[in-house]
PDB file of N, CA and C in Angstrom:
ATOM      1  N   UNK A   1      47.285 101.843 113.436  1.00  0.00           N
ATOM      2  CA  UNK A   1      45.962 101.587 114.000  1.00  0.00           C
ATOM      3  C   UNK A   1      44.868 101.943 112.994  1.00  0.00           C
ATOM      4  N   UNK A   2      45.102 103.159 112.215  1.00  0.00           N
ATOM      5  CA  UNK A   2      44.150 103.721 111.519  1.00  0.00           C
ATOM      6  C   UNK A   2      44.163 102.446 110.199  1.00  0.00           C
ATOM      7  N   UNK A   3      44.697 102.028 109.961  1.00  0.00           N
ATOM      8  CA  UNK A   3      45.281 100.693 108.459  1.00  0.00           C
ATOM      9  C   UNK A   3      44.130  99.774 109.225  1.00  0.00           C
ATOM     10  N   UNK A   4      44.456  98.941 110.400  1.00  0.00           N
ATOM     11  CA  UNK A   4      43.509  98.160 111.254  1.00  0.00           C
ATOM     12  C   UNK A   4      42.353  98.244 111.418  1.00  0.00           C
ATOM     13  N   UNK A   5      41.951  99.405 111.330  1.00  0.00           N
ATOM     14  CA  UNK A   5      40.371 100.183 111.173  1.00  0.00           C
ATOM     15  C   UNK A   5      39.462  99.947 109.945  1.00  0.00           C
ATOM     16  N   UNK A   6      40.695 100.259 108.987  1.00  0.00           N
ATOM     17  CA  UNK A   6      40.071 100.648 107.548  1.00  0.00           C
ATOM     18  C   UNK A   6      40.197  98.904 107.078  1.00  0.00           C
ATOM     19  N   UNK A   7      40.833  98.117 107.346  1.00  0.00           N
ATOM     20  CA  UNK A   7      40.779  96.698 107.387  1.00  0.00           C
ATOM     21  C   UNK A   7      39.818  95.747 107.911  1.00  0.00           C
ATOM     22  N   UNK A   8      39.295  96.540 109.186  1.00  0.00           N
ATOM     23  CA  UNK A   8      37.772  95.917 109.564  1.00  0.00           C
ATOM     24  C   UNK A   8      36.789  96.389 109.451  1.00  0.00           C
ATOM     25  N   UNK A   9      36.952  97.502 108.790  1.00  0.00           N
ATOM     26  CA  UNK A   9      35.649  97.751 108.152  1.00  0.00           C
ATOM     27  C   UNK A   9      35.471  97.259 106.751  1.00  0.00           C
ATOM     28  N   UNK A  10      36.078  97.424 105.883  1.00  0.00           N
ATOM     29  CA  UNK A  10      36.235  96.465 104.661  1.00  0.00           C
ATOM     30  C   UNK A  10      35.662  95.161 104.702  1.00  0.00           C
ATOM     31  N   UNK A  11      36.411  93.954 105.801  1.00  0.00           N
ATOM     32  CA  UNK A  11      36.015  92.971 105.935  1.00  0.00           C
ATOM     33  C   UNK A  11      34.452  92.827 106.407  1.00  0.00           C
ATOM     34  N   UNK A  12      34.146  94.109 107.134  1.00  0.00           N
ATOM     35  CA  UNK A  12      33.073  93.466 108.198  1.00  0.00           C
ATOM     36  C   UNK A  12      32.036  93.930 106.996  1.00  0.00           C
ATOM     37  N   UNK A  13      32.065  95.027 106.015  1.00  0.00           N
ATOM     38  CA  UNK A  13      31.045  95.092 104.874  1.00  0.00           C
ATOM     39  C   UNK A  13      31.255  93.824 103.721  1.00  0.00           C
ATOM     40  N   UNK A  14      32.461  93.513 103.602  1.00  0.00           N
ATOM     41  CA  UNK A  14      32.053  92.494 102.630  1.00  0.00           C
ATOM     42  C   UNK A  14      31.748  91.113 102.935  1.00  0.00           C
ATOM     43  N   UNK A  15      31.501  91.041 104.593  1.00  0.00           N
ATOM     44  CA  UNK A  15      30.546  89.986 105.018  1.00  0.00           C
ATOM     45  C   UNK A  15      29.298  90.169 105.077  1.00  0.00           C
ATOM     46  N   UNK A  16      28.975  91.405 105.219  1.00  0.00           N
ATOM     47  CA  UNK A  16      27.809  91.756 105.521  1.00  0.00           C
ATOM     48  C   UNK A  16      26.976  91.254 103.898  1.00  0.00           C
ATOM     49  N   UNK A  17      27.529  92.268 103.063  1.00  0.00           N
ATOM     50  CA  UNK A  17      27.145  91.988 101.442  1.00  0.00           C
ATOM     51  C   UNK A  17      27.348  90.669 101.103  1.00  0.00           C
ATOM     52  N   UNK A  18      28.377  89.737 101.482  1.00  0.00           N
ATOM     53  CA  UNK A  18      28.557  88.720 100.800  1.00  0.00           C
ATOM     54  C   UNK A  18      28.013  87.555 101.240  1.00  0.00           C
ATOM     55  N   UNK A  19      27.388  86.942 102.256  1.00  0.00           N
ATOM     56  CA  UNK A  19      26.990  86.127 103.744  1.00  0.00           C
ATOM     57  C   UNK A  19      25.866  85.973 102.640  1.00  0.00           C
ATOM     58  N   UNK A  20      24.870  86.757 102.918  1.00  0.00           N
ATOM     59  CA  UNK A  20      23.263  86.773 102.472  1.00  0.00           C
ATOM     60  C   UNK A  20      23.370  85.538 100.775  1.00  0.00           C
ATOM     61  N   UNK A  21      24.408  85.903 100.013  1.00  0.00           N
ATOM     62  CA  UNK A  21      24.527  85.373  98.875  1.00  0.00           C
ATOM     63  C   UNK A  21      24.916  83.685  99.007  1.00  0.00           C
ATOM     64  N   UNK A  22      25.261  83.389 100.138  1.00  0.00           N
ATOM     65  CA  UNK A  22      25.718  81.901 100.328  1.00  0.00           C
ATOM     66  C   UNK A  22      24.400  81.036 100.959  1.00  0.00           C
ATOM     67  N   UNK A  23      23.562  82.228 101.232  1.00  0.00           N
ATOM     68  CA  UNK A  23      21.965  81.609 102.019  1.00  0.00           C
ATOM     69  C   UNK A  23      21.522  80.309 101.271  1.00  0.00           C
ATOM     70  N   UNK A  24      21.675  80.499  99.620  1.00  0.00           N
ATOM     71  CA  UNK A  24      21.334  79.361  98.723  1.00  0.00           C
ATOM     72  C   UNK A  24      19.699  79.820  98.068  1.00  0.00           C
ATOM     73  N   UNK A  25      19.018  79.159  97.528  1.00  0.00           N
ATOM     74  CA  UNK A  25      17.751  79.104  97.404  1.00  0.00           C
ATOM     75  C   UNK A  25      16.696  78.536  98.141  1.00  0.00           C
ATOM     76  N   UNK A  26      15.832  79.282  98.534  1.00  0.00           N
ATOM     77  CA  UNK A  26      14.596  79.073  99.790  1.00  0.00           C
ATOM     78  C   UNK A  26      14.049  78.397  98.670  1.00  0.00           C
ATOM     79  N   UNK A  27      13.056  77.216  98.977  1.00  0.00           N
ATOM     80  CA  UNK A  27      12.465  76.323  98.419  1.00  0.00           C
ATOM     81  C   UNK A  27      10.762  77.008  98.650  1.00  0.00           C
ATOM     82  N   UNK A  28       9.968  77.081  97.864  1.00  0.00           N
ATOM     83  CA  UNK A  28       8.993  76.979  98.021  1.00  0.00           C
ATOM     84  C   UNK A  28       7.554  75.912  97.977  1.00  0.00           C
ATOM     85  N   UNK A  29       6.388  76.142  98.013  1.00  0.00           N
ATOM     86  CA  UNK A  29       5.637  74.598  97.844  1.00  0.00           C
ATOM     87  C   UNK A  29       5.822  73.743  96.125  1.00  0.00           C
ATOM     88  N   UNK A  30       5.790  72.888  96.425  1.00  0.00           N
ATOM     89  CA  UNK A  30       5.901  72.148  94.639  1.00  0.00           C
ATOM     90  C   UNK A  30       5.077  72.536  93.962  1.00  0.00           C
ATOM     91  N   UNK A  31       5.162  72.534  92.820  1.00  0.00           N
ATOM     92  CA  UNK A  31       4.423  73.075  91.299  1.00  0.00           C
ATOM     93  C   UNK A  31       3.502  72.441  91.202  1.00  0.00           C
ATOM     94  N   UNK A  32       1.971  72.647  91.244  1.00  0.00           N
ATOM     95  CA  UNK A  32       1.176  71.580  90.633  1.00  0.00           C
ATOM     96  C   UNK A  32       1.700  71.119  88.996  1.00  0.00           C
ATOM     97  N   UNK A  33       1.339  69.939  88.821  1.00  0.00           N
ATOM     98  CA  UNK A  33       1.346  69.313  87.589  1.00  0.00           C
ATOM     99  C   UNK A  33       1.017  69.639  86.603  1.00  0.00           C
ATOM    100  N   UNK A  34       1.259  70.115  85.390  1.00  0.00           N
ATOM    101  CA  UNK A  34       0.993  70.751  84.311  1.00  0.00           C
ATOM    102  C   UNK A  34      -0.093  69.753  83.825  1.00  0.00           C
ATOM    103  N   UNK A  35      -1.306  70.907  83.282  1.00  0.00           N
ATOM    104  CA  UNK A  35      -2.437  70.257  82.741  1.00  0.00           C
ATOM    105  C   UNK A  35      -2.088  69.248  81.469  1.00  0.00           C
ATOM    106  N   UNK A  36      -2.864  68.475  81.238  1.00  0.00           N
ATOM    107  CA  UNK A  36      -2.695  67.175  79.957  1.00  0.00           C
ATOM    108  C   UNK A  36      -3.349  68.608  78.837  1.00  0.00           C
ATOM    109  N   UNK A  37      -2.855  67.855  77.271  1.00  0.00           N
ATOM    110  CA  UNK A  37      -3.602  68.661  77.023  1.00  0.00           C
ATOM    111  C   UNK A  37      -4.753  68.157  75.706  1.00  0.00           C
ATOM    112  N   UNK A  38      -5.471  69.017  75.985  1.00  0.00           N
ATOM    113  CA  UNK A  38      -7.153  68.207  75.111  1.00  0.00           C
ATOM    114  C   UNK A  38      -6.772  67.247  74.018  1.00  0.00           C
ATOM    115  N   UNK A  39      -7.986  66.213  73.950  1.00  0.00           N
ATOM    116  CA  UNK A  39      -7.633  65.380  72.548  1.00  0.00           C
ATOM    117  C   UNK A  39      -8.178  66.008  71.470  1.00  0.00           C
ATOM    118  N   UNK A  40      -9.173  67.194  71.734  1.00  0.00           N
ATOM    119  CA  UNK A  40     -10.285  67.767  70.356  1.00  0.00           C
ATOM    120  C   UNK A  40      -9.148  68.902  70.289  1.00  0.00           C
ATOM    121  N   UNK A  41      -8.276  69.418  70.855  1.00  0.00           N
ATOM    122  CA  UNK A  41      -7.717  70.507  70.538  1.00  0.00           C
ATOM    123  C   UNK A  41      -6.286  70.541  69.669  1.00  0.00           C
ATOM    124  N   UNK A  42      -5.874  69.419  69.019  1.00  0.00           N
ATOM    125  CA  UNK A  42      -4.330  69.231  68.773  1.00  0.00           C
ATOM    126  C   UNK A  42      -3.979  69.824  67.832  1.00  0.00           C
ATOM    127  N   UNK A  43      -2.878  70.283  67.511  1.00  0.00           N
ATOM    128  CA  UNK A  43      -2.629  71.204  66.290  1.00  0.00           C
ATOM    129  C   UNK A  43      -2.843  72.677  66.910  1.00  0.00           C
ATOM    130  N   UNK A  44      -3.618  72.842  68.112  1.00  0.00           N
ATOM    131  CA  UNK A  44      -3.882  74.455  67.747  1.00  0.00           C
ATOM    132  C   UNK A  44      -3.251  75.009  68.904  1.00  0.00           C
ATOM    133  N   UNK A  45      -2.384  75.889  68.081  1.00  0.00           N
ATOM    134  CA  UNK A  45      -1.672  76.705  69.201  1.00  0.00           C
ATOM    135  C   UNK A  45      -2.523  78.022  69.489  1.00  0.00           C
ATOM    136  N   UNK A  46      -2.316  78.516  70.747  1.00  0.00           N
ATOM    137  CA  UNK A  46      -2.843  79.678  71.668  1.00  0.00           C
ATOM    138  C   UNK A  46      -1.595  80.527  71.841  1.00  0.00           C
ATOM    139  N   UNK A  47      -2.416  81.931  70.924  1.00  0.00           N
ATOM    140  CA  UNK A  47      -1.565  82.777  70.963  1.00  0.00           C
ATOM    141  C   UNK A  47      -1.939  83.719  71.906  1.00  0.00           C
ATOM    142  N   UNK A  48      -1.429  85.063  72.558  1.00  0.00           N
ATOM    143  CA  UNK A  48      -2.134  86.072  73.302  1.00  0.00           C
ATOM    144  C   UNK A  48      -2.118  86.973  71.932  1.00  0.00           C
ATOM    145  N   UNK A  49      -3.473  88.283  72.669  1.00  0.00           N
ATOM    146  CA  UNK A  49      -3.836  88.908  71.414  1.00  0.00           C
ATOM    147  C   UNK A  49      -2.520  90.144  71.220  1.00  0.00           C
ATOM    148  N   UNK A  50      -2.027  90.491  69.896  1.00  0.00           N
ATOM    149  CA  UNK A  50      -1.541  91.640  69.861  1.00  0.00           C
ATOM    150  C   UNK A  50      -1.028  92.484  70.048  1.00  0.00           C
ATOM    151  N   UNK A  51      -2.382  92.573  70.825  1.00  0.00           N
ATOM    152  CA  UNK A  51      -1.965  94.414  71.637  1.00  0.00           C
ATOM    153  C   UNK A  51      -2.148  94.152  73.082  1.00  0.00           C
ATOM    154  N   UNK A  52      -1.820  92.917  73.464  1.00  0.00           N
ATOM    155  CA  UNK A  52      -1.467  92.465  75.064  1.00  0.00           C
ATOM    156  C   UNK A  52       0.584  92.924  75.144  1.00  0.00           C
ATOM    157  N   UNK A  53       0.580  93.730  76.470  1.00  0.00           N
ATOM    158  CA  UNK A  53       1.803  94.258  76.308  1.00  0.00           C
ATOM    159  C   UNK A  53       2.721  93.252  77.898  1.00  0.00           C
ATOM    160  N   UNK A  54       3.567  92.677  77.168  1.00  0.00           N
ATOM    161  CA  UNK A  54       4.129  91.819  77.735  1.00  0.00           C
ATOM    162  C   UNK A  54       4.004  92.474  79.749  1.00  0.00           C
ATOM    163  N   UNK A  55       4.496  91.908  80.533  1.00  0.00           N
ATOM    164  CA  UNK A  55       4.494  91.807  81.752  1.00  0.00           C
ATOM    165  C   UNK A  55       5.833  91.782  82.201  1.00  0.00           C
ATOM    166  N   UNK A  56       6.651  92.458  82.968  1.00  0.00           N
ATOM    167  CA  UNK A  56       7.995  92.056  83.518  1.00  0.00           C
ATOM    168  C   UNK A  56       7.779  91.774  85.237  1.00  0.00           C
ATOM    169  N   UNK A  57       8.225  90.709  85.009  1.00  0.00           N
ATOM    170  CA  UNK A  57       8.441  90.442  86.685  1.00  0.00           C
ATOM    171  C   UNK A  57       8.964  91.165  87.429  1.00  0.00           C
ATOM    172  N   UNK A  58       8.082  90.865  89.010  1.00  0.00           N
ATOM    173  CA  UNK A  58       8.289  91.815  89.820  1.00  0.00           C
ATOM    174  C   UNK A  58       9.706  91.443  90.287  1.00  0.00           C
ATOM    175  N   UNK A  59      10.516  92.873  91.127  1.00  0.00           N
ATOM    176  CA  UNK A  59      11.688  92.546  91.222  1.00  0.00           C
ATOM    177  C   UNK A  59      11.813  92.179  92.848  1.00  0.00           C
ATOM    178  N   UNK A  60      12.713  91.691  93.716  1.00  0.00           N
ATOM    179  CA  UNK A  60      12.774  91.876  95.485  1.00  0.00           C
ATOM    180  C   UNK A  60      13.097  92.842  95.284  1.00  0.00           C
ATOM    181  N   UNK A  61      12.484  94.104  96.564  1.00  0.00           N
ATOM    182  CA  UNK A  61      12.920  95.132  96.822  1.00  0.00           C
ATOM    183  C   UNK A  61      14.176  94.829  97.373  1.00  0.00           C
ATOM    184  N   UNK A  62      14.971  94.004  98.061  1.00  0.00           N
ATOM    185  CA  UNK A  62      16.340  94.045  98.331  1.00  0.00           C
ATOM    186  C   UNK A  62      17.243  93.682  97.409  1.00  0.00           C
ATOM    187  N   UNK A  63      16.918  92.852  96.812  1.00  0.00           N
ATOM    188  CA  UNK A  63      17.872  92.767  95.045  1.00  0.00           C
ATOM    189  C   UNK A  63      17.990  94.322  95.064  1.00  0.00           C
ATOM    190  N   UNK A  64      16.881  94.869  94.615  1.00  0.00           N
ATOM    191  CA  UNK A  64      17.206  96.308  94.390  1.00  0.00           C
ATOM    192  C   UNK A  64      18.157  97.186  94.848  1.00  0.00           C
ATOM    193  N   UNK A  65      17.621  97.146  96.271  1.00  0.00           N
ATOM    194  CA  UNK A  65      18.397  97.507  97.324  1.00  0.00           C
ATOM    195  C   UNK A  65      19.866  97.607  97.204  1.00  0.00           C
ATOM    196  N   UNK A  66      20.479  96.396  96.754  1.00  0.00           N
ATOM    197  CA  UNK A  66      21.906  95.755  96.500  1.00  0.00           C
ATOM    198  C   UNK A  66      22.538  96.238  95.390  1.00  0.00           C
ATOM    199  N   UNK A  67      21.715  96.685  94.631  1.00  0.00           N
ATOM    200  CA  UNK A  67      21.858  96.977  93.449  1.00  0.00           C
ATOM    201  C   UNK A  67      22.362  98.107  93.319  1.00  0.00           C
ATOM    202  N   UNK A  68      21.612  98.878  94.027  1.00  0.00           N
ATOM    203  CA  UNK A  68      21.816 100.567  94.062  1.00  0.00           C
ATOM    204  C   UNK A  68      22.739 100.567  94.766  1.00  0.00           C
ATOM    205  N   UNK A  69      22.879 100.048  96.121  1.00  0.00           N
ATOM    206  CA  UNK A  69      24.023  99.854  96.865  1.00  0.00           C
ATOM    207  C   UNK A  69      25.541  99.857  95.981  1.00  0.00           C
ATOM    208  N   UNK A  70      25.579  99.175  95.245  1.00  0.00           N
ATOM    209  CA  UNK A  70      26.803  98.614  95.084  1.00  0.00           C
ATOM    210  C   UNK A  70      27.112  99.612  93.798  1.00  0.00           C
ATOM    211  N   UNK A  71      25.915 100.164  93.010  1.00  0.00           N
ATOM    212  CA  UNK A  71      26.434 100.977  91.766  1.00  0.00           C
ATOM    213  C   UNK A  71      26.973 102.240  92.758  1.00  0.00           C
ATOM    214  N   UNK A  72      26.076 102.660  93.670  1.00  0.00           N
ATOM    215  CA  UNK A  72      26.812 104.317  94.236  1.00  0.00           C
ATOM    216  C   UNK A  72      28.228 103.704  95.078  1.00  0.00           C
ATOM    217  N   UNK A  73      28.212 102.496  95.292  1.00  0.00           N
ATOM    218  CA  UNK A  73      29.871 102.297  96.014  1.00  0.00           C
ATOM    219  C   UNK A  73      30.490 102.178  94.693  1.00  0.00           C
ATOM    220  N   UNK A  74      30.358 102.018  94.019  1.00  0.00           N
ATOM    221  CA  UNK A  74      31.327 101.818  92.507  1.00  0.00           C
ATOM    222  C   UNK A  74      31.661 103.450  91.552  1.00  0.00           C
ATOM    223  N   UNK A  75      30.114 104.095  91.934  1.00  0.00           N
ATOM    224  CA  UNK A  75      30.553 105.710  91.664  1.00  0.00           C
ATOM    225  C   UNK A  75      32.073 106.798  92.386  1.00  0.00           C
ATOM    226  N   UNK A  76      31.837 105.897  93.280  1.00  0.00           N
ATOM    227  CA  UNK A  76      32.439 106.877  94.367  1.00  0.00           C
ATOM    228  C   UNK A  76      34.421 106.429  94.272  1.00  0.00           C
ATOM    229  N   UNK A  77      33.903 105.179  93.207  1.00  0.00           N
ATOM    230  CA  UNK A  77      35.662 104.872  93.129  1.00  0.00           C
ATOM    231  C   UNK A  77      35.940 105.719  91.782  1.00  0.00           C
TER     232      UNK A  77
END
């Protein structure tokens, strides 16, 4: 009985974790159209300045979530 236990719980977490991942990609509104670009301007590329310090995208807090999740279940083996 106790084997039967530890068998549905297994299954019923790696539906839980694994389900959400088959959701697919949520679509959002379409991209506006990328601007044309000038006829007086050709040749010149646009750089940012310097000492502009790159930007990292924000992350989902549940990515995260999953993340941490799954490294402390991986500690614990």
């Amino acid at each position: 009985m106790r084997r039967l236990r530890q068998l549905s719980i297994a299954v019923l977490l790696t539906l839980m974790l694994g389900v959400p991942t088959l959701a697919g990609i949520i679509g959002g509104p379409p991209e506006p159209a990328p601007v044309p670009p000038s006829a007086t301007a050709a040749g010149i590329i646009d750089t940012p300045p310097s000492d502009a310090q790159p930007v990292a995208a924000p992350t989902d807090p549940v990515v995260d979530f999953a993340f941490n999740l799954m490294q402390s279940i991986l500690s614990v083996f």
